[in-house]
C-alpha atoms as a PDB file:
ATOM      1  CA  UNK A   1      -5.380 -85.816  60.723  1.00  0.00           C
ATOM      2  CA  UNK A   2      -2.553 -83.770  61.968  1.00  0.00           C
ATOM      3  CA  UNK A   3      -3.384 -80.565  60.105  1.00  0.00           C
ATOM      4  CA  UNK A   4      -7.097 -81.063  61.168  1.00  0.00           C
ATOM      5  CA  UNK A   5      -5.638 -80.995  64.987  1.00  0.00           C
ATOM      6  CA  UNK A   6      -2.852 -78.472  63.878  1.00  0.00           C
ATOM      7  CA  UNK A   7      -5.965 -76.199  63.139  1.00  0.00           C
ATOM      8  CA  UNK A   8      -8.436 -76.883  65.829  1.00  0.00           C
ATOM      9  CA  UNK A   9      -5.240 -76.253  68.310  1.00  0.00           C
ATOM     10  CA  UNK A  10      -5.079 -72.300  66.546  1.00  0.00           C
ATOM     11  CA  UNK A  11      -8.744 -71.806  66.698  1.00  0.00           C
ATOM     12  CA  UNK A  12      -9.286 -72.163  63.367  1.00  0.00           C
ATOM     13  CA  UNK A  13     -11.462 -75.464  63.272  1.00  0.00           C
ATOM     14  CA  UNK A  14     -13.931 -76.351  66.244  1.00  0.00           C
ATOM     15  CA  UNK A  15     -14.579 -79.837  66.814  1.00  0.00           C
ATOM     16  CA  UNK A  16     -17.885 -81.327  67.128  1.00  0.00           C
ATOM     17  CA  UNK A  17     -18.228 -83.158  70.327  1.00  0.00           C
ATOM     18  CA  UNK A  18     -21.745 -83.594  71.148  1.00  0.00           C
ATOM     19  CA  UNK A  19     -23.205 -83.165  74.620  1.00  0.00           C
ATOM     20  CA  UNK A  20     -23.555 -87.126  75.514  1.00  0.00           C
ATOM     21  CA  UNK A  21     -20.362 -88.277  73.973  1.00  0.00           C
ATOM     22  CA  UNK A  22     -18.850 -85.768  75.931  1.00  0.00           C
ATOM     23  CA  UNK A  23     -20.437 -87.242  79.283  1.00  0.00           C
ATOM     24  CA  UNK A  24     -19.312 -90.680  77.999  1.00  0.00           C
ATOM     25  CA  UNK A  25     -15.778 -89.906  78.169  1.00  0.00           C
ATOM     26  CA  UNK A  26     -12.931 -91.671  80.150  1.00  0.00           C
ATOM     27  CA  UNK A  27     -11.142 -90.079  83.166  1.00  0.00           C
ATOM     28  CA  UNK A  28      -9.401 -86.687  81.687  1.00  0.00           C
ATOM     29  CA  UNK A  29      -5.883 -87.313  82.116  1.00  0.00           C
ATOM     30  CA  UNK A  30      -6.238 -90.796  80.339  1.00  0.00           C
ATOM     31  CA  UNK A  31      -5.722 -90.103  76.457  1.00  0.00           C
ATOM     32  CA  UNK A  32      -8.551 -86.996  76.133  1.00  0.00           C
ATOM     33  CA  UNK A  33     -10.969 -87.675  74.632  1.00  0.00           C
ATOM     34  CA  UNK A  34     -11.537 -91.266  74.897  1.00  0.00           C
ATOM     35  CA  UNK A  35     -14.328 -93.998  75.605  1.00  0.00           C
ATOM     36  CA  UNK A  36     -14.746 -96.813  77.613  1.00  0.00           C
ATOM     37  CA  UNK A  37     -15.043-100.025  74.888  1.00  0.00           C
ATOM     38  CA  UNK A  38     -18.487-100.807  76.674  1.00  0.00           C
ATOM     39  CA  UNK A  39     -19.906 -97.466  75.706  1.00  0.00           C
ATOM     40  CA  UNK A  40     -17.958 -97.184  72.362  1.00  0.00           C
ATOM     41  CA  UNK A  41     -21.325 -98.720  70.290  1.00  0.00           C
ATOM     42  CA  UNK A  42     -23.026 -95.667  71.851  1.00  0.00           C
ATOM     43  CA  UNK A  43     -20.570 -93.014  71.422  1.00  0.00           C
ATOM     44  CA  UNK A  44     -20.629 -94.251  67.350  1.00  0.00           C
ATOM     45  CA  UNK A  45     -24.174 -93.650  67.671  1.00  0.00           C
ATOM     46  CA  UNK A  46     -23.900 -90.342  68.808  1.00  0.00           C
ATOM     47  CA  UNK A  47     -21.693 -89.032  66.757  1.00  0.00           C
ATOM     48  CA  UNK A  48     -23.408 -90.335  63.712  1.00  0.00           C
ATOM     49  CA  UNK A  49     -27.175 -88.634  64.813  1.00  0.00           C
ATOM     50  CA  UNK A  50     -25.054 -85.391  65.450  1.00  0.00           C
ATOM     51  CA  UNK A  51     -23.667 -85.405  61.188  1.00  0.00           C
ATOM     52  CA  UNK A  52     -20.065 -86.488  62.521  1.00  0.00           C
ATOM     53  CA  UNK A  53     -18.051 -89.720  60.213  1.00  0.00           C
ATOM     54  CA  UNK A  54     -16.097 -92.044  62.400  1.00  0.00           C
ATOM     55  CA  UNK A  55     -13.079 -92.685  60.378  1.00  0.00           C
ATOM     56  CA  UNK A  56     -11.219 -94.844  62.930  1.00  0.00           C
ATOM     57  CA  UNK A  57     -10.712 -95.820  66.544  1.00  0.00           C
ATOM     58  CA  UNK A  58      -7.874 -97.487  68.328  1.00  0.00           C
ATOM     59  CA  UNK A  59      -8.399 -99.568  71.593  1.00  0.00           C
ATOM     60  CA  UNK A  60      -5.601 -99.152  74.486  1.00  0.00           C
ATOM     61  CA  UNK A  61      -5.267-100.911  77.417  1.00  0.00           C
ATOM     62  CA  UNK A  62      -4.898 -99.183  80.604  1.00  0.00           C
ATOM     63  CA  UNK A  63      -2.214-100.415  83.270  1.00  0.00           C
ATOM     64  CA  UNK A  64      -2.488 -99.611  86.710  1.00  0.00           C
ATOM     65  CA  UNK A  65       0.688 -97.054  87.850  1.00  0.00           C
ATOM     66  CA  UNK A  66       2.079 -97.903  84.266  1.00  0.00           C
ATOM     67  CA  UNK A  67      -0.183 -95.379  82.156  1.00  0.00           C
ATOM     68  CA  UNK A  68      -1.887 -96.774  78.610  1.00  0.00           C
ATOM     69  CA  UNK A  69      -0.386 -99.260  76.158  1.00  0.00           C
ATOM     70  CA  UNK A  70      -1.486-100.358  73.040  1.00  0.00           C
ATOM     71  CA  UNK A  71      -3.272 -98.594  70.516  1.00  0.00           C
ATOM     72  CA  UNK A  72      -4.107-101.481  68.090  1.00  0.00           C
ATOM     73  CA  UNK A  73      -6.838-101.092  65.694  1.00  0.00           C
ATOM     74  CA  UNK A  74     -10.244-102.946  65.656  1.00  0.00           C
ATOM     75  CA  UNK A  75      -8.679-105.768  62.728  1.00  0.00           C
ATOM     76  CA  UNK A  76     -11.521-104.038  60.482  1.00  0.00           C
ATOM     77  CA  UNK A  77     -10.955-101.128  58.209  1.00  0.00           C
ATOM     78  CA  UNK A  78     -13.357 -99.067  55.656  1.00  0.00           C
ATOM     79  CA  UNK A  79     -12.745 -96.773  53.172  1.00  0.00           C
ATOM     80  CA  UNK A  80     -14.364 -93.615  52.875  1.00  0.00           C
ATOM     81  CA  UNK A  81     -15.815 -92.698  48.991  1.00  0.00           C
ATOM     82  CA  UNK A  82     -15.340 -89.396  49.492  1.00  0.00           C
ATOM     83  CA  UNK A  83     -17.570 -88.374  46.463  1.00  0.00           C
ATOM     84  CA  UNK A  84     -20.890 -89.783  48.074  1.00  0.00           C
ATOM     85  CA  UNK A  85     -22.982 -87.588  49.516  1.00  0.00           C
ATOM     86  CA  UNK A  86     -22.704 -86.268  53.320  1.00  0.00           C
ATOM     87  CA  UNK A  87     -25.143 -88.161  55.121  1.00  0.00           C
ATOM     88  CA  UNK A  88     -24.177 -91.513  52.669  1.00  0.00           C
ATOM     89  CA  UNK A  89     -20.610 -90.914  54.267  1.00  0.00           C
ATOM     90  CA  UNK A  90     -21.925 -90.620  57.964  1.00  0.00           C
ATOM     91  CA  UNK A  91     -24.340 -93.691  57.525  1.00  0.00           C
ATOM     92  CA  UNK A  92     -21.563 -96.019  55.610  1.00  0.00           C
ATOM     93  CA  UNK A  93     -18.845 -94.918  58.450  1.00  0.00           C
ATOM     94  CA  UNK A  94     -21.307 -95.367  61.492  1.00  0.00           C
ATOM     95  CA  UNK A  95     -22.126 -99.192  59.834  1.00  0.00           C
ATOM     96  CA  UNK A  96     -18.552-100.101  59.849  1.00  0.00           C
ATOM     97  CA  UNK A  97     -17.481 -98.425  63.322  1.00  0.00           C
ATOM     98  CA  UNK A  98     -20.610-100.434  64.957  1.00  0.00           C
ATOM     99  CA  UNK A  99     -19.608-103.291  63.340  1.00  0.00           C
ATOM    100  CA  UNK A 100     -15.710-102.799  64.250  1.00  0.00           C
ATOM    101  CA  UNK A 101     -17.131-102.086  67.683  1.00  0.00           C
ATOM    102  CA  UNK A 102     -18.991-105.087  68.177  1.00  0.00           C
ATOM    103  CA  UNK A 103     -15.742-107.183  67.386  1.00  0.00           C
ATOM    104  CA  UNK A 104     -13.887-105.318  70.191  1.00  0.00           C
ATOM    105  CA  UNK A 105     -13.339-106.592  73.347  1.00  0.00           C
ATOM    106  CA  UNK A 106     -15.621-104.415  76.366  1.00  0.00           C
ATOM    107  CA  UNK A 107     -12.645-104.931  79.280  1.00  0.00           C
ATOM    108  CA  UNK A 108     -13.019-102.502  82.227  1.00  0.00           C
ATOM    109  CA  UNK A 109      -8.820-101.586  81.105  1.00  0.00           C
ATOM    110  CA  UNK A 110     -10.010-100.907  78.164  1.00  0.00           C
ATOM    111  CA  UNK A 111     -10.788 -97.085  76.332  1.00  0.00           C
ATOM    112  CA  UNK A 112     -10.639 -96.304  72.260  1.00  0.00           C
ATOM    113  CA  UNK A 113      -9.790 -92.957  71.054  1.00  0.00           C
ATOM    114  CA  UNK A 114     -11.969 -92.248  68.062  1.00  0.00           C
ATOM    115  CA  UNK A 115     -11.486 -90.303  64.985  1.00  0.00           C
ATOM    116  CA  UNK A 116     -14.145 -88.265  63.204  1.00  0.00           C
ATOM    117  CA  UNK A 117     -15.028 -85.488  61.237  1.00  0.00           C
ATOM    118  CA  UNK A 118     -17.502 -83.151  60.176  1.00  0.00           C
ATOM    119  CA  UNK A 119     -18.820 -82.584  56.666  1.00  0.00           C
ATOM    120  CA  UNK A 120     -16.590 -78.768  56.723  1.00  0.00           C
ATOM    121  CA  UNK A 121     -13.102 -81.514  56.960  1.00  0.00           C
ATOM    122  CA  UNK A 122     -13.572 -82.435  53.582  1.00  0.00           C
END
């Protein structure tokens, strides 16, 4: 994950961030990008219809004049079989993010940063 950033950061990756997950998004200068948890099932959606594998997310909880604490998983994980094909890989990973985001709580205090990739990060 921190080469794929290391590269995006000198131009040498662009990251897909489709038009309505970007509108989605939390205030700016909370942990950018991130989601509300009530619109996380959505943003999953999103990014699945636009070819992008959600590999992870982590929930934080947002403290009024203390910043954002936290950053605890969903309590589900999934492996990725990085031999199946593309659009297997998007489909399996959008299955378990839905069904990691349906466990998670949907608290106002609550965003998720989410991590995904295209089919050019493998």
């Amino acid at each position: 994950m921190a080469l794929r950033w290391a590269l995006t950061d000198l131009g040498a990756r662009e990251p897909v961030l489709p038009p309505r997950t970007a509108a989605l998004r939390a205030s700016p200068d909370i942990l950018d990008p991130s989601w509300p948890t009530a619109r996380l099932a959505e943003v999953i959606e999103d990014l699945a219809a636009h070819d992008q594998a959600v590999l992870y997310f982590q929930v934080w909880r947002i403290k009024q004049g203390n910043g954002v604490h936290g950053g605890h998983g969903p309590g589900i994980d999934w492996d990725v079989d990085r031999r199946l094909p593309w659009a297997r890989i998007v489909a399996d990973c959008r299955d378990w993010a839905l069904l990691a985001a349906e466990a998670t709580d949907k608290a106002p205090d609550l965003i998720a940063t989410i991590c995904w990739i295209d089919a050019s990060d493998l």
